[in-house]
Protein backbone atom coordinates (compact mmCIF):
# COMPACT_ATOMS: atom_id res chain seq x y z
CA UNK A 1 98.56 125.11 23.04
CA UNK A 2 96.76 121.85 21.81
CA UNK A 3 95.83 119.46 23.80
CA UNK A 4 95.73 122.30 26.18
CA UNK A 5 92.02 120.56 28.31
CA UNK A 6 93.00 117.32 27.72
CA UNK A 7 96.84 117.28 29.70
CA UNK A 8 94.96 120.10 32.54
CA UNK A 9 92.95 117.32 32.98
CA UNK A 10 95.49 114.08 33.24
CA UNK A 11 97.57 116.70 35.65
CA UNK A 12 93.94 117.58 38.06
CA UNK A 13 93.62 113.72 37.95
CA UNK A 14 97.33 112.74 39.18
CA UNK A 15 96.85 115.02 41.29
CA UNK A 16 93.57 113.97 42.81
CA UNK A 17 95.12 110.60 42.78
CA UNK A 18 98.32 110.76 44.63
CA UNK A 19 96.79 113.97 47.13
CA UNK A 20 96.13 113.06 50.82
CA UNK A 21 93.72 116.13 51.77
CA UNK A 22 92.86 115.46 55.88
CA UNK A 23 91.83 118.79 56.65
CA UNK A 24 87.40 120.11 56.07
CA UNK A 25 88.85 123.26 57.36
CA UNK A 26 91.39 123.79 54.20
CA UNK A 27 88.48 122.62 51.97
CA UNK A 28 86.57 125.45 53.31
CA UNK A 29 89.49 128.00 53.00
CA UNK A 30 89.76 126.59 49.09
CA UNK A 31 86.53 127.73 48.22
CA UNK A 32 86.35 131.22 48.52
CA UNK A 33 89.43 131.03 45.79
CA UNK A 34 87.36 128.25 43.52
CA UNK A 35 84.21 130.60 43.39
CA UNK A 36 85.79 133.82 42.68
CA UNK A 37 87.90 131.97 39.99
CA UNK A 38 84.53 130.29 38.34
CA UNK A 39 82.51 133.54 38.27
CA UNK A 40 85.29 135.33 36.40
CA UNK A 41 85.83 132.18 34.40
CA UNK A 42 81.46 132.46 33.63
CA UNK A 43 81.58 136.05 33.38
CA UNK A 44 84.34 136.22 30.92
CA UNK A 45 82.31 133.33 28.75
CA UNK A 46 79.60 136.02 28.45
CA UNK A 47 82.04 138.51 26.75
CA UNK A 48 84.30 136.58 24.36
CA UNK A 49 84.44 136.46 20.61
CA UNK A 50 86.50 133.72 20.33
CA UNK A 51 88.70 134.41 17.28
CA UNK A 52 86.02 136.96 15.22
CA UNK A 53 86.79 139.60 17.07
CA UNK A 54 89.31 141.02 20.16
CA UNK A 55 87.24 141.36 23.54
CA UNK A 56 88.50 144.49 25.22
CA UNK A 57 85.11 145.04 27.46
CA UNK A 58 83.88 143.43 30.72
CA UNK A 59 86.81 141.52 32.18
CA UNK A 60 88.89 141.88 29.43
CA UNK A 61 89.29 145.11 30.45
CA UNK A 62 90.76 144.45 33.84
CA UNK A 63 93.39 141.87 32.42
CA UNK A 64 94.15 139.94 28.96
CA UNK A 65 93.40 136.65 30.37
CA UNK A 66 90.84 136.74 32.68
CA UNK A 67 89.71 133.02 31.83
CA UNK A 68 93.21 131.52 32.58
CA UNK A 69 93.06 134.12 35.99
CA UNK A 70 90.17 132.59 37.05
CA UNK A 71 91.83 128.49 36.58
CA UNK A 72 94.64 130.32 38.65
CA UNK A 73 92.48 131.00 41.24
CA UNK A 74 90.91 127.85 40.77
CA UNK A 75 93.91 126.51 41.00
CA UNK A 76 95.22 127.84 44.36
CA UNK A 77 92.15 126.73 45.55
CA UNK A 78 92.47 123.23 44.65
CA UNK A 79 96.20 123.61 45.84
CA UNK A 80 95.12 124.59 49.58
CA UNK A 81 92.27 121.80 49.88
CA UNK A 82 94.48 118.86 48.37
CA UNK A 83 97.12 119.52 51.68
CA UNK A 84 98.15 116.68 53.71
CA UNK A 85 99.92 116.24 57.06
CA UNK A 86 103.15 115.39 54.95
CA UNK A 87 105.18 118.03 53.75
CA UNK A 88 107.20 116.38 51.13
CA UNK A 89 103.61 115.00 49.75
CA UNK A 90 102.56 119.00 49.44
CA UNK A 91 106.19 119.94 48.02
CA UNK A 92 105.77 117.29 44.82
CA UNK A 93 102.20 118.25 44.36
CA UNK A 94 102.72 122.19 45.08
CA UNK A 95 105.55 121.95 42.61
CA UNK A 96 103.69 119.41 40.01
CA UNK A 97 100.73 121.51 39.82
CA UNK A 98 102.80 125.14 39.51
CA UNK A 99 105.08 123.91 37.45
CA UNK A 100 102.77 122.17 34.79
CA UNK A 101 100.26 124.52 34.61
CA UNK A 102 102.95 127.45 34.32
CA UNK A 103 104.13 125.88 31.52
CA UNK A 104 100.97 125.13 29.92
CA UNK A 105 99.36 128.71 30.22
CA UNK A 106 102.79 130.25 29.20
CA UNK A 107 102.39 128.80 26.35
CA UNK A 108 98.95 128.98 25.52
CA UNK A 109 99.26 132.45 26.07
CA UNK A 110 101.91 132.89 24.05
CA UNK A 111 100.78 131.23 21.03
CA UNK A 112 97.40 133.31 21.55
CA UNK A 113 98.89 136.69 21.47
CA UNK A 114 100.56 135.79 18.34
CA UNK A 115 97.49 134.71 16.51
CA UNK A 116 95.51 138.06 18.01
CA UNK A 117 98.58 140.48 17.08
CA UNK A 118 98.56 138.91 13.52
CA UNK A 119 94.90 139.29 12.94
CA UNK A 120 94.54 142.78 14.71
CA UNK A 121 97.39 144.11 14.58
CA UNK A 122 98.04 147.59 16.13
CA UNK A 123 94.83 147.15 18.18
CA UNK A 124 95.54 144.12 19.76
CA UNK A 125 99.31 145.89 20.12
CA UNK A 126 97.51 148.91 21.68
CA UNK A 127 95.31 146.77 24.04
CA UNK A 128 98.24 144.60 25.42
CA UNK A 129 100.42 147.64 26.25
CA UNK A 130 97.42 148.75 28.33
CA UNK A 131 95.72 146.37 30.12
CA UNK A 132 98.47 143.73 31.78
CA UNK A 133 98.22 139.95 31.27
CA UNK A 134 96.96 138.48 34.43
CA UNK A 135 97.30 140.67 37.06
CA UNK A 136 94.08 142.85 37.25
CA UNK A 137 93.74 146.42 36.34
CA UNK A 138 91.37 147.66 39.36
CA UNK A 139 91.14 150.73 37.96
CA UNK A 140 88.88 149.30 35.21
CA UNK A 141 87.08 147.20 38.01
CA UNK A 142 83.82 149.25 36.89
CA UNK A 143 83.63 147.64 33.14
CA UNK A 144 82.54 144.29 34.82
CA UNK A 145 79.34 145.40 35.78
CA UNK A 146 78.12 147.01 32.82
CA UNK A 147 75.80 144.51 31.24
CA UNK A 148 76.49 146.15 27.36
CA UNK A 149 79.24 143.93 27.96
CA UNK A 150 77.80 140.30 28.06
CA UNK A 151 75.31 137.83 25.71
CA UNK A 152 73.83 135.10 27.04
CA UNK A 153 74.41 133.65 23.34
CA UNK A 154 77.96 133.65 24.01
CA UNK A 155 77.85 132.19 27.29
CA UNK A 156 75.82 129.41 25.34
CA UNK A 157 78.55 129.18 22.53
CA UNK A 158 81.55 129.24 24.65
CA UNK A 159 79.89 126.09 26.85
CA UNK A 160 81.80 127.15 29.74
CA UNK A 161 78.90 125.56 32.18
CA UNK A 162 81.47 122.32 31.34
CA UNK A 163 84.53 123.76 33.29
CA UNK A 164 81.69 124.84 35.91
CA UNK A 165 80.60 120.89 35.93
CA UNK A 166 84.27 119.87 36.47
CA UNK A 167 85.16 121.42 38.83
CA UNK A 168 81.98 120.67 41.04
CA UNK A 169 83.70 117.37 40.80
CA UNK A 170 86.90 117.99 41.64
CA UNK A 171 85.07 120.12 44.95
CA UNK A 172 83.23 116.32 45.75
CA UNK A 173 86.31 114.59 44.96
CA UNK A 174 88.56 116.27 46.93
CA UNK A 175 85.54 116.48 49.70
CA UNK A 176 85.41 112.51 49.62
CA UNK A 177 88.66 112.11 49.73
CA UNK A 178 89.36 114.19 53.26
């Protein structure tokens, strides 16, 4: 989806803007979720090809997508720090955030598996009937720790240390805001 970073970003910044966190102790719960999401967002920079070839080794052998699994988590995270004491307050921004970024990843993801099943073909059409989407194939949990899998000149490439700088300040944002 174009434009994909740039509306993510407007949505994290209504968001921020109209949120009422109160709580340290559901910024603390929020992390855990933030920090698993950004390793497997940093850890799947170090093992994609973007559009030369299809990744199928590292986490892309646990699920299709583990980028957009790790802005999930990310994004649940955010989702339990940003609480307030009003309900109605969460409701709008629960249902803002799910909603928007639903849409936005369905579509990405979407548009994405056409391109890869146009240029590979009955490889990419093998891959996606056997590892699933988003939800993670445990069973391969093993291929994320086999270094073969990763190159620091991807990592580099993919500049993926940005998302890692954004959402550091989203964390003080969100911590400044409480």
């Amino acid at each position: 989806m174009t434009g994909r970073i740039l509306l993510s970003n407007i949505i994290i910044a209504l968001v921020l803007i109209f949120s009422k966190p109160y709580s340290y102790k559901l910024f603390l719960i929020g992390i855990p979720f933030i920090i698993i999401g950004e390793v497997l967002r940093l850890i799947s920079s170090f093992s994609i090809r973007k559009n030369k070839e299809l990744s199928t080794t590292g986490p892309y052998a646990i699920c299709r997508n583990p980028l957009y699994l790790g802005t999930f988590l990310n994004i649940i995270g955010v989702m339990i720090q940003i609480t307030s004491k009003e309900p109605l307050r969460n409701l709008i921004l629960w249902a803002f955030i799910i909603i928007s970024f639903s849409y936005i990843y369905y579509k990405t993801i979407k548009s994405e598996e056409e391109f890869l099943s146009k240029k590979f073909g009955e490889v990419f059409k093998n891959y996606k009937e056997s590892v699933p989407c988003l939800i993670p194939k445990l069973s391969c949990l093993k291929e994320i720790f086999v270094i073969e899998n990763y190159s620091y000149e991807l990592f580099l490439k993919n500049k993926e240390w940005r998302s890692l700088i954004g959402v550091i300040i989203i964390e003080i944002l969100i911590y400044l805001k409480i």
